[in-house]
C-alpha atoms as a PDB file:
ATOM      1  CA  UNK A   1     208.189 147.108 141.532  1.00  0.00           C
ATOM      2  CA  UNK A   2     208.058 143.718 142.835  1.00  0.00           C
ATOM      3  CA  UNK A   3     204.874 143.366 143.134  1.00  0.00           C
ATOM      4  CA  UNK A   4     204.477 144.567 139.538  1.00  0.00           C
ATOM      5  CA  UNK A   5     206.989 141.629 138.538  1.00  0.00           C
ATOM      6  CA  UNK A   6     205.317 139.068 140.132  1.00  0.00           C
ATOM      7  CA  UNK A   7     201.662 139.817 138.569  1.00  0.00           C
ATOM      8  CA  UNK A   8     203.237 139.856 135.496  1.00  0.00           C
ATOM      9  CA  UNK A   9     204.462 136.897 135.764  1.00  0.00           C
ATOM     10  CA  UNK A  10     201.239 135.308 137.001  1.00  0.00           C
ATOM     11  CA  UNK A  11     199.233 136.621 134.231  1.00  0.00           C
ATOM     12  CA  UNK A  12     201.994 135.516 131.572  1.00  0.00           C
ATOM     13  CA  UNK A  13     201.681 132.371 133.312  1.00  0.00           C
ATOM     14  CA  UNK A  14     198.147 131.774 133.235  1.00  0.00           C
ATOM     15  CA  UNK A  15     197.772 133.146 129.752  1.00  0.00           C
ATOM     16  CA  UNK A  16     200.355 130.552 128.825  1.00  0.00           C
ATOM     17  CA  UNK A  17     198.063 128.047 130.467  1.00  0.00           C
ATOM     18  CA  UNK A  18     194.844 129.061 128.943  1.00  0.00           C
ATOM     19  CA  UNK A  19     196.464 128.472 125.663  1.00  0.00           C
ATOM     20  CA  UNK A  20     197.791 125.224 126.142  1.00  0.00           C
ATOM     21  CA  UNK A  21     194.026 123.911 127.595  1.00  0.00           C
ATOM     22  CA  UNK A  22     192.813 125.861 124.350  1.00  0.00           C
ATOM     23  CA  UNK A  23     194.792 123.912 121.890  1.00  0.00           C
ATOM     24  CA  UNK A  24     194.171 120.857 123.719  1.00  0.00           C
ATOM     25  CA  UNK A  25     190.582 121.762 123.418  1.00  0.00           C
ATOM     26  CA  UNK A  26     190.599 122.122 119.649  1.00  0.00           C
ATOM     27  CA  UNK A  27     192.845 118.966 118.846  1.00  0.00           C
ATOM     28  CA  UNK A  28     189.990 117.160 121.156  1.00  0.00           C
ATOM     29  CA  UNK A  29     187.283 118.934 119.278  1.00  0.00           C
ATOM     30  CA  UNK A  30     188.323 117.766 115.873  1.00  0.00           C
ATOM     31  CA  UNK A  31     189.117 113.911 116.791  1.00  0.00           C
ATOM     32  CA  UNK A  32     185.600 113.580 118.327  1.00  0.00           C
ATOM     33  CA  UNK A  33     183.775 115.370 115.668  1.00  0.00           C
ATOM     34  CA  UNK A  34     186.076 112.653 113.595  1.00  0.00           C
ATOM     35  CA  UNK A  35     184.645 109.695 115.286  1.00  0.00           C
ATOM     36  CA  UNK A  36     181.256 111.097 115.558  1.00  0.00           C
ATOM     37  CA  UNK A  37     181.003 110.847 111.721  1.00  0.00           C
ATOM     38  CA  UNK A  38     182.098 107.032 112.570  1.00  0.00           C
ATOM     39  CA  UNK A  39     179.815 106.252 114.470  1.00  0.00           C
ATOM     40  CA  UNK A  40     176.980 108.022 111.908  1.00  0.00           C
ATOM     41  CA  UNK A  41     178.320 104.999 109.427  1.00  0.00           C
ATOM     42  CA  UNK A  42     177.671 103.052 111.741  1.00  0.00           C
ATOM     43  CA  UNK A  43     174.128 103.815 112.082  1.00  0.00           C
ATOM     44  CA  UNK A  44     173.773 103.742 108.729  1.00  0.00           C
ATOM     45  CA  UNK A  45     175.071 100.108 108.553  1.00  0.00           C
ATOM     46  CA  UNK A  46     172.333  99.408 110.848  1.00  0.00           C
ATOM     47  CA  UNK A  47     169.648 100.983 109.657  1.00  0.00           C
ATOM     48  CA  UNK A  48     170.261  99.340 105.744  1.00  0.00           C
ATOM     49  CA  UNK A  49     170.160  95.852 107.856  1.00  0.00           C
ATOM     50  CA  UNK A  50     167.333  96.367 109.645  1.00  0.00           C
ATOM     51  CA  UNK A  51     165.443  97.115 106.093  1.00  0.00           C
ATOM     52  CA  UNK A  52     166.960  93.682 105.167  1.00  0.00           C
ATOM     53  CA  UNK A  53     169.714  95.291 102.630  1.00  0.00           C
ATOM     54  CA  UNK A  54     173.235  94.042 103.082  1.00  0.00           C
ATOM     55  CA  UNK A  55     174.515  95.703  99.436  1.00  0.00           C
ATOM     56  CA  UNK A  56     174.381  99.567  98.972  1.00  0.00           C
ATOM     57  CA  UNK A  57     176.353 101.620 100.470  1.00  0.00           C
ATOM     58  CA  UNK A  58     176.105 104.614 102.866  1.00  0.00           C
ATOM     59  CA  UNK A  59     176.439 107.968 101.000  1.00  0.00           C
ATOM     60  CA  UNK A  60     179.339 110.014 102.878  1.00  0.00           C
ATOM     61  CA  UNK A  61     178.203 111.558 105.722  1.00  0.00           C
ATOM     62  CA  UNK A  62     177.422 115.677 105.706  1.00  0.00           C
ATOM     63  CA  UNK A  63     178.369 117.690 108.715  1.00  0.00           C
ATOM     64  CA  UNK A  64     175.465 120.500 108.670  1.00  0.00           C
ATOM     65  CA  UNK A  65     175.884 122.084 111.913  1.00  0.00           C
ATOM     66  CA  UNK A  66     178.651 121.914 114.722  1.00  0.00           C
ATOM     67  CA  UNK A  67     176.650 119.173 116.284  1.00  0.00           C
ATOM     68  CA  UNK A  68     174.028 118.335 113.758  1.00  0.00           C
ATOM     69  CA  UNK A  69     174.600 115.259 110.868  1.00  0.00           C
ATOM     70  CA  UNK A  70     173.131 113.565 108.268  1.00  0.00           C
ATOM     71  CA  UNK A  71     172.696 109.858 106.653  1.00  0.00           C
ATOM     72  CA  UNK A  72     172.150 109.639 103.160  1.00  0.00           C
ATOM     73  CA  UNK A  73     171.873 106.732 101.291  1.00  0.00           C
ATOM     74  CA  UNK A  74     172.432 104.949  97.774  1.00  0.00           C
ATOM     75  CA  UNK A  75     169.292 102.721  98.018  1.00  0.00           C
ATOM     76  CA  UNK A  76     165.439 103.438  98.917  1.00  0.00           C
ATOM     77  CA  UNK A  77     164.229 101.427 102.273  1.00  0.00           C
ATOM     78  CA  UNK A  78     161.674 101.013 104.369  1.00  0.00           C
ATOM     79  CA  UNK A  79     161.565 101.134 108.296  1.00  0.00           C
ATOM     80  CA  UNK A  80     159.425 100.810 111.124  1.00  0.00           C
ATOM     81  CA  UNK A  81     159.789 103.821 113.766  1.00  0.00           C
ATOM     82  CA  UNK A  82     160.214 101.415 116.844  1.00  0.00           C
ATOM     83  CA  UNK A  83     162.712  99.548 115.263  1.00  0.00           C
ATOM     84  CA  UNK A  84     164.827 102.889 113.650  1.00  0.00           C
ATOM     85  CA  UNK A  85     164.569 104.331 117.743  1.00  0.00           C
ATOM     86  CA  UNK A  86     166.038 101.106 119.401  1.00  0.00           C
ATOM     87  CA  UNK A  87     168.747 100.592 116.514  1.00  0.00           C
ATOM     88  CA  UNK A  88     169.972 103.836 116.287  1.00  0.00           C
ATOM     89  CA  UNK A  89     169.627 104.057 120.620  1.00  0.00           C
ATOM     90  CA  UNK A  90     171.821 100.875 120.543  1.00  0.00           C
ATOM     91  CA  UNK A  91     174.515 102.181 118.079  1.00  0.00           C
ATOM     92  CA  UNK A  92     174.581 105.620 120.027  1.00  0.00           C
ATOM     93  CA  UNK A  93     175.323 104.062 123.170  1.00  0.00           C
ATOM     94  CA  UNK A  94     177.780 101.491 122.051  1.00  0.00           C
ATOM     95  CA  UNK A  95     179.825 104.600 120.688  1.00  0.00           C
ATOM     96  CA  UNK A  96     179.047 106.801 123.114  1.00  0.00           C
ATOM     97  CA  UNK A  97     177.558 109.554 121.630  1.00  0.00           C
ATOM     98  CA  UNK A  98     175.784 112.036 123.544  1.00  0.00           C
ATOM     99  CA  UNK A  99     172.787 110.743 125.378  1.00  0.00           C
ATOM    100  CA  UNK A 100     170.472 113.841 124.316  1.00  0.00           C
ATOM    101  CA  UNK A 101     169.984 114.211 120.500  1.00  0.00           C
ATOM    102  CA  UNK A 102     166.808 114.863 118.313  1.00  0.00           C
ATOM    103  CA  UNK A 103     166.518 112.410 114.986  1.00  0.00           C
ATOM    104  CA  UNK A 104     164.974 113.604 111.893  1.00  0.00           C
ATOM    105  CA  UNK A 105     163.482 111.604 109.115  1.00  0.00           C
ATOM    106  CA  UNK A 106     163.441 113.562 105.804  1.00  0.00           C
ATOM    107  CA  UNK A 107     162.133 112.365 102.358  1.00  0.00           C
ATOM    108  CA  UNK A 108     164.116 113.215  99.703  1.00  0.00           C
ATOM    109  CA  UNK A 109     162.406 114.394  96.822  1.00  0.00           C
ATOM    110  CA  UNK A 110     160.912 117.167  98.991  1.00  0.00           C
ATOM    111  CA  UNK A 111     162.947 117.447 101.805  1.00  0.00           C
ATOM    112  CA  UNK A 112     159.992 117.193 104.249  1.00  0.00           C
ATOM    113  CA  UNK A 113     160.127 115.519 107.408  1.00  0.00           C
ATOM    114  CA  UNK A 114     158.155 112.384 107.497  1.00  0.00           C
ATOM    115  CA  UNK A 115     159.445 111.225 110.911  1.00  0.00           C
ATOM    116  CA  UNK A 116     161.258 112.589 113.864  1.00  0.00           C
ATOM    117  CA  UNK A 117     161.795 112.135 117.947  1.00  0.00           C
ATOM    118  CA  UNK A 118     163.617 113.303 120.801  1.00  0.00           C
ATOM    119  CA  UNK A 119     166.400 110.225 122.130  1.00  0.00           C
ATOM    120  CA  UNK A 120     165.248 110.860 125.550  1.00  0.00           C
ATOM    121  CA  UNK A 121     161.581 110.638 125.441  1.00  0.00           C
ATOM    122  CA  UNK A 122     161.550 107.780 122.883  1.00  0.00           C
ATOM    123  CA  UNK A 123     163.524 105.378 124.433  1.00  0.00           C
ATOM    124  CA  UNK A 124     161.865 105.867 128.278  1.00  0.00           C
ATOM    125  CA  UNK A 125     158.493 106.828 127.741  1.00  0.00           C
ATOM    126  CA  UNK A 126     157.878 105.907 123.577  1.00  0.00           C
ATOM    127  CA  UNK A 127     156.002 107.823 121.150  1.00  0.00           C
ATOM    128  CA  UNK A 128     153.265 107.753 119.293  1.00  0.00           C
ATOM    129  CA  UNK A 129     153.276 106.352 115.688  1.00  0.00           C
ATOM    130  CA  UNK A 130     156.044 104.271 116.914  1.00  0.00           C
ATOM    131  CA  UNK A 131     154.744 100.797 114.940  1.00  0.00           C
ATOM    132  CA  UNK A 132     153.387 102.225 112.134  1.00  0.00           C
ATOM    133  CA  UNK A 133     155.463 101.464 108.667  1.00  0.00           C
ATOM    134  CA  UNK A 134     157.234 103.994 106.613  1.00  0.00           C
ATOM    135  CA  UNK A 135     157.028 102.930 102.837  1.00  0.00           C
ATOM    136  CA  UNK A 136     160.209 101.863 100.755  1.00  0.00           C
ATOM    137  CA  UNK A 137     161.101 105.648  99.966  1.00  0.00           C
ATOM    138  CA  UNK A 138     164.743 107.285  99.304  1.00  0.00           C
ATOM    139  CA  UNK A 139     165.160 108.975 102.910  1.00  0.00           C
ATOM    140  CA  UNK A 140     167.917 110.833 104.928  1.00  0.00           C
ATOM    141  CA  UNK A 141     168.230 110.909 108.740  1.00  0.00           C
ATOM    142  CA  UNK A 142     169.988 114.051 110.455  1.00  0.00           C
ATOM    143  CA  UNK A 143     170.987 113.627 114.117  1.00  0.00           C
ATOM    144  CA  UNK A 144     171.442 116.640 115.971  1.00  0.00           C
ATOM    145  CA  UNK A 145     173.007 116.285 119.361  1.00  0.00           C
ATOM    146  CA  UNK A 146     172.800 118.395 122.703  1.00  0.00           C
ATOM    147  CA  UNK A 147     176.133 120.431 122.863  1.00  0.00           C
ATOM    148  CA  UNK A 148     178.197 119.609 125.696  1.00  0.00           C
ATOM    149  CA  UNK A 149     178.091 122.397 128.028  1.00  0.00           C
ATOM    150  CA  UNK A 150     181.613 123.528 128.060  1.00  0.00           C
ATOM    151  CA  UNK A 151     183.801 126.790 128.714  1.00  0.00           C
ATOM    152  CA  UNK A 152     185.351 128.505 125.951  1.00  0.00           C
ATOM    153  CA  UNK A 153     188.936 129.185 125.572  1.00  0.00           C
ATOM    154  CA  UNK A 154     187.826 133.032 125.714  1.00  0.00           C
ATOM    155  CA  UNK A 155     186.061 132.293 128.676  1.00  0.00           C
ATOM    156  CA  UNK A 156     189.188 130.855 129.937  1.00  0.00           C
ATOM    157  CA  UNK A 157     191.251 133.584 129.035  1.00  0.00           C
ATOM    158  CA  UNK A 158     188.868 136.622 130.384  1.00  0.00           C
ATOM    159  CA  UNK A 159     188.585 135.036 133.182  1.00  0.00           C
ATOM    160  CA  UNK A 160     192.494 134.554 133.599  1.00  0.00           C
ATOM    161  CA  UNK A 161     192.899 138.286 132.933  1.00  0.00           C
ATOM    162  CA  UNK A 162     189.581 139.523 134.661  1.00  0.00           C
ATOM    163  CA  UNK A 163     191.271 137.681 137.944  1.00  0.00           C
ATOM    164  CA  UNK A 164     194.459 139.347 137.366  1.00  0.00           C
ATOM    165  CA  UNK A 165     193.423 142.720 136.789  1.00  0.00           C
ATOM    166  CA  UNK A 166     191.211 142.430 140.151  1.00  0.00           C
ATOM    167  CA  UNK A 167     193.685 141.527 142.233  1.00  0.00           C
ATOM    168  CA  UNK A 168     196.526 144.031 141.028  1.00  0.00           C
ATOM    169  CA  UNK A 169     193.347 146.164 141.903  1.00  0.00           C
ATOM    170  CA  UNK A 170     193.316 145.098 145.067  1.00  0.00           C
ATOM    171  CA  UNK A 171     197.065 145.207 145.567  1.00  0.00           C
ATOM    172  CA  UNK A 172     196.843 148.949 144.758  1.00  0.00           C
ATOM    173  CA  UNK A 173     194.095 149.918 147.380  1.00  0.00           C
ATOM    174  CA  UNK A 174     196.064 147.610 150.167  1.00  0.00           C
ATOM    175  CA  UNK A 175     199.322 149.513 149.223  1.00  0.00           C
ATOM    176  CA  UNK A 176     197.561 153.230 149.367  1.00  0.00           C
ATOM    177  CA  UNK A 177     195.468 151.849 152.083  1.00  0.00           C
ATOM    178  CA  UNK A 178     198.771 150.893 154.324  1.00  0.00           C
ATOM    179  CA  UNK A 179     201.044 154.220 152.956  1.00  0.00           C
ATOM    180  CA  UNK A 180     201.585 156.909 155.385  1.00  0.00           C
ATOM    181  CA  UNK A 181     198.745 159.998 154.564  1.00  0.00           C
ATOM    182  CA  UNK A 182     200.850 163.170 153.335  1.00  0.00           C
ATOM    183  CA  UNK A 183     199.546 166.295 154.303  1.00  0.00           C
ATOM    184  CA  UNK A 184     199.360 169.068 151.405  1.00  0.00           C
ATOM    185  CA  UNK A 185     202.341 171.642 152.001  1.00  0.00           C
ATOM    186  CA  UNK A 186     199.618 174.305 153.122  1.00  0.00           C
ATOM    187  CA  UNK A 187     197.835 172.759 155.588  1.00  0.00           C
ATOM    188  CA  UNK A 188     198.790 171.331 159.088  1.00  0.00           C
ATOM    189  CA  UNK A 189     197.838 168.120 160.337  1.00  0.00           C
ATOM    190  CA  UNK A 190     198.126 167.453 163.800  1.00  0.00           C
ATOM    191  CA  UNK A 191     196.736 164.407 164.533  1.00  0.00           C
ATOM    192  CA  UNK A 192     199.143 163.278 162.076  1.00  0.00           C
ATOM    193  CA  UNK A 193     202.034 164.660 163.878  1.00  0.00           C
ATOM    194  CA  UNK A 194     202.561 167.228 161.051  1.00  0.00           C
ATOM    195  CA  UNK A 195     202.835 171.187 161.194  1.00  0.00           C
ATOM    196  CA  UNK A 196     203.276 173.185 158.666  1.00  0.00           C
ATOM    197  CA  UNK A 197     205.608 176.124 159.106  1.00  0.00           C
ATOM    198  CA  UNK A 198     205.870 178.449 155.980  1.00  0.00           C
ATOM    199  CA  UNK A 199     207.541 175.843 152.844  1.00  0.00           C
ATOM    200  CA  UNK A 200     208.507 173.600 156.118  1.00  0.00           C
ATOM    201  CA  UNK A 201     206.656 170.499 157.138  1.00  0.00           C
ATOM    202  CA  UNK A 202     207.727 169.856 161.252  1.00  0.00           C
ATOM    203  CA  UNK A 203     206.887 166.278 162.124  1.00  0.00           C
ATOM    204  CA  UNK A 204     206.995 166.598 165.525  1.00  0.00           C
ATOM    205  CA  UNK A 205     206.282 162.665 166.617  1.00  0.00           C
ATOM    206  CA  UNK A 206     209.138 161.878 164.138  1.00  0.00           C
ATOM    207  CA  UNK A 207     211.334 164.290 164.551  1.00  0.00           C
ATOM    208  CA  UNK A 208     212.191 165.903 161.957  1.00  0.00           C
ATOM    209  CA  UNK A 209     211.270 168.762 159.360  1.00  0.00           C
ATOM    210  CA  UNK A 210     210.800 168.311 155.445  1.00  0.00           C
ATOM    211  CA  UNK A 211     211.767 170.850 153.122  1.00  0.00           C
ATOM    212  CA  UNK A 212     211.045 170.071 149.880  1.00  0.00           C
ATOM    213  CA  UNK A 213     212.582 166.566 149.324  1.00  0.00           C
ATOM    214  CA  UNK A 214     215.318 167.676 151.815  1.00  0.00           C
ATOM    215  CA  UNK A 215     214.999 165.894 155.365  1.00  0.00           C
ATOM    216  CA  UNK A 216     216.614 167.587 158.561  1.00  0.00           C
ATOM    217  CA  UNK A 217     216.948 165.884 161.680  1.00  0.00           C
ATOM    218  CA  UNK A 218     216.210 167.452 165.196  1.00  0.00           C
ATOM    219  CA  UNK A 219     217.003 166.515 168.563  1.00  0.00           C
ATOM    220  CA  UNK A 220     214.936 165.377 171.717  1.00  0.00           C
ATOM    221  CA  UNK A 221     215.301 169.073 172.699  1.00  0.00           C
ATOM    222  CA  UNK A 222     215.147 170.394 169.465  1.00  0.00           C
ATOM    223  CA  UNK A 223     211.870 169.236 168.961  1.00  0.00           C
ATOM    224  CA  UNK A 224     210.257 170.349 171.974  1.00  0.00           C
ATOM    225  CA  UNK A 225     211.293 173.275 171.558  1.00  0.00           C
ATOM    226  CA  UNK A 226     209.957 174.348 168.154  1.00  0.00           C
ATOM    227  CA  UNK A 227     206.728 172.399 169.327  1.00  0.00           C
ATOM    228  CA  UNK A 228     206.056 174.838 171.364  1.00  0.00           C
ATOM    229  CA  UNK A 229     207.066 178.053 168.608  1.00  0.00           C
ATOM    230  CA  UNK A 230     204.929 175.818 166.033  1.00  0.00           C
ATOM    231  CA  UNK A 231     201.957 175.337 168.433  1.00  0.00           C
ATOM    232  CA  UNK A 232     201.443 179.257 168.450  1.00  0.00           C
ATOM    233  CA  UNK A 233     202.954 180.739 165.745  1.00  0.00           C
ATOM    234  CA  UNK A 234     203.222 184.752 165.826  1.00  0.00           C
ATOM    235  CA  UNK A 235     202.974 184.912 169.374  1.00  0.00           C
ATOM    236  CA  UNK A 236     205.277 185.494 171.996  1.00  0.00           C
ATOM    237  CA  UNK A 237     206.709 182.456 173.915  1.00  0.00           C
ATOM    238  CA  UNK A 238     208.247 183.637 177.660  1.00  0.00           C
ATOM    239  CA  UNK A 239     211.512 182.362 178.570  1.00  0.00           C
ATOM    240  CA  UNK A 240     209.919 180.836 181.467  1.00  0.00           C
ATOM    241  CA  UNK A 241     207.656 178.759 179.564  1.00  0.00           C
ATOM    242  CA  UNK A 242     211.133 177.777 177.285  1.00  0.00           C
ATOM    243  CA  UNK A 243     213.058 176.995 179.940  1.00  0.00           C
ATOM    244  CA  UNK A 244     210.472 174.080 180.946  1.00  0.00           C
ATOM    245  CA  UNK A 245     212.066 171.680 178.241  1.00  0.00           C
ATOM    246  CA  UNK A 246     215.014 171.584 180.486  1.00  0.00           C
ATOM    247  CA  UNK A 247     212.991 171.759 183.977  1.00  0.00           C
ATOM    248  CA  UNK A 248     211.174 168.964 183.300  1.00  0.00           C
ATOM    249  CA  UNK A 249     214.043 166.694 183.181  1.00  0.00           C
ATOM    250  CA  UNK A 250     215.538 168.635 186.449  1.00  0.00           C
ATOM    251  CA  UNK A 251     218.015 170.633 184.964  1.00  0.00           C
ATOM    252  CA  UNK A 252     218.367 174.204 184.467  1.00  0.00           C
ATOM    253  CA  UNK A 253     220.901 175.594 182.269  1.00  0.00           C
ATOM    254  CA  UNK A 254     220.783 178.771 181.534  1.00  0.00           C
ATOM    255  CA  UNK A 255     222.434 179.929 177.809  1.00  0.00           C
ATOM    256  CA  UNK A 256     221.236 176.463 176.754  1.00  0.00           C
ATOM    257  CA  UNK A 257     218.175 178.276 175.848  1.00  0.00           C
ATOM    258  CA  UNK A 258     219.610 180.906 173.591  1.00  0.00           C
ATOM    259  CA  UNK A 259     222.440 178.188 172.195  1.00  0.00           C
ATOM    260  CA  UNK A 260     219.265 175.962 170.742  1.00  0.00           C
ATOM    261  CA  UNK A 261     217.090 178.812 169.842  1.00  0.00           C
ATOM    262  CA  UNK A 262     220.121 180.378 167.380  1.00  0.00           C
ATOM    263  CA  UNK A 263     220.401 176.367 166.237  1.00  0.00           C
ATOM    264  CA  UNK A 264     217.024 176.857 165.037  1.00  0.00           C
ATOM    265  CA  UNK A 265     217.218 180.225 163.565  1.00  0.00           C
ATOM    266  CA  UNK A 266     220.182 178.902 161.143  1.00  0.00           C
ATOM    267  CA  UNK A 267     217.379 175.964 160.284  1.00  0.00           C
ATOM    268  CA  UNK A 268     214.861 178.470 159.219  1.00  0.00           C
ATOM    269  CA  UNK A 269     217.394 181.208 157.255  1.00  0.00           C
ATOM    270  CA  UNK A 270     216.528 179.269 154.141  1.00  0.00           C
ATOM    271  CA  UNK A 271     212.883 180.175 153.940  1.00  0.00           C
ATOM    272  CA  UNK A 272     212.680 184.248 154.741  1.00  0.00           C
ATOM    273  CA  UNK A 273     208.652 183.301 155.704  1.00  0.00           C
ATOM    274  CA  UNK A 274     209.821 181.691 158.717  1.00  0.00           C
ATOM    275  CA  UNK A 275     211.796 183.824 160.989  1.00  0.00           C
ATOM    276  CA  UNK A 276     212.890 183.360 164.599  1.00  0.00           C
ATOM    277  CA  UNK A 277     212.855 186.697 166.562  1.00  0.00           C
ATOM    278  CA  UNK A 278     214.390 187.847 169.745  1.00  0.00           C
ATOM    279  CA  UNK A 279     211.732 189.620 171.801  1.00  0.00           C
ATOM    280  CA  UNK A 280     213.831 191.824 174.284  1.00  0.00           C
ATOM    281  CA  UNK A 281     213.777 190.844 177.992  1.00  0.00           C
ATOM    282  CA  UNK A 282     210.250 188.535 177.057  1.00  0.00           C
ATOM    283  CA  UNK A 283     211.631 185.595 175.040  1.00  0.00           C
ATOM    284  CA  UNK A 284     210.684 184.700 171.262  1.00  0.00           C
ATOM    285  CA  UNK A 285     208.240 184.592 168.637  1.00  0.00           C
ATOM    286  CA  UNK A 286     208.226 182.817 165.910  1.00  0.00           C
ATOM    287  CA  UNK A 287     207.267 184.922 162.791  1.00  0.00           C
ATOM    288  CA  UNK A 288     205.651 182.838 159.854  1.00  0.00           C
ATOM    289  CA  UNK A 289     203.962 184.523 157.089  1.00  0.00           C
ATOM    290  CA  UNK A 290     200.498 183.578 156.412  1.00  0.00           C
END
């Protein structure tokens, strides 16, 4: 339960982070698409000097797109390609815009695009057309600039919980992965150190036998003992093969046997399946219903 706790803590936590980078990520959105429309006046400006007029004013600036603008303007003017690439270049720069952007020229009355270029490839290598003069016209110029690449909040927030999810994953497989393998209550196991012995399950390594939920304990002796009953069930044991969990330790007692085999029997009266029998001048055999 911990464990539990603690991941959902984390993934509060990094939800709770994800936000806050989210709404810092909007507030920064909006105050540069703010100055971006700025720095479009600007251009404008520029662009109605370089024609020579100082007078009429730049129309307000239309956001058509995310990232894409356009300059309108009260008064028709002329311009000269080379001159509109190194103005609006030098106004881009100075505010920092985005180095990448595509400018288009249109002509009003028809909307058709008399003039347009790609930043990049007209400032290094030039274009053609470049010197040749656009007639006094009414014109608009849209800028469209290369998105910055840039992770979404929901990015941000999959990822967050993508992460989590894998690693409580992970903590799940390491847990199963480092728990003790049961054995099913029908079936012995004993390389795991588990016999099953009617609704008993003898863990003879541990020492012990389950029934049910209930847990009884066994002695050193005990459990040698009912080793060797569980080892060959329905068969008769001798007393002489018994008696060896006392010889082996070098001492011989002789109603020790039948003192630890009635210990057992009481064990076993719960389950009638399992019965521990007297076998008269052999030993015992431990019944167990199949």
């Amino acid at each position: 339960m911990k464990r539990i706790h603690f991941l959902l803590l984390g993934l509060t936590t990094l939800a709770v982070f994800a936000l806050i980078w989210w709404n810092d990520a909007v507030g920064a959105t909006a105050f540069q698409e703010a100055n971006t429309e700025v720095s479009m006046r600007k251009i404008g400006h520029e662009v109605l000097l370089l024609s020579g007029d100082h007078t009429s004013r730049v129309l307000p600036v239309e956001r058509l797109t995310k990232n894409n603008y356009r300059l309108r303007f009260e008064a028709r003017f002329e311009f000269v390609p080379d001159s509109l690439i190194q103005t609006i270049h030098r106004v881009a720069k100075a505010e920092q815009l985005p180095s990448e952007y595509i400018v288009r020229v249109r002509e009003c009355a028809h909307n058709q695009v008399v003039y347009s270029y790609t930043a990049t490839a007209a400032v290094e290598r030039g274009i053609q057309c470049s010197a040749r003069k656009q007639l006094r016209n009414c014109y608009a110029i849209e800028l469209l600039f290369q998105p910055k690449e840039r992770l979404s909040a929901i990015w941000i927030i999959a990822f967050f919980f993508g992460f989590t999810i894998l690693a409580f994953l992970v903590m799940v497989w390491m847990k199963r992965k480092q728990s003790p393998k049961t054995t099913p209550m029908n079936e012995s196991n004993p390389e795991s150190g588990v016999i099953v012995l009617g609704n008993y399950r003898f863990h003879y390594r541990d020492r012990y036998l389950m029934l049910g939920s209930e847990q009884i304990r066994l002695t050193a002796k005990q459990t040698k003992l009912l080793h060797l009953f569980a080892i060959s069930p329905n068969e008769i044991i001798e007393r002489t093969t018994l008696m060896k969990v006392w010889e082996d330790e070098g001492v011989i007692v002789g109603r020790s046997l039948d003192v630890f085999v009635s210990k057992l029997r009481k064990i076993f009266e719960v389950d009638p399946s399992v019965r521990l029998m007297n076998v008269h001048s052999r030993g015992y055999i431990l019944e167990v219903d199949v």
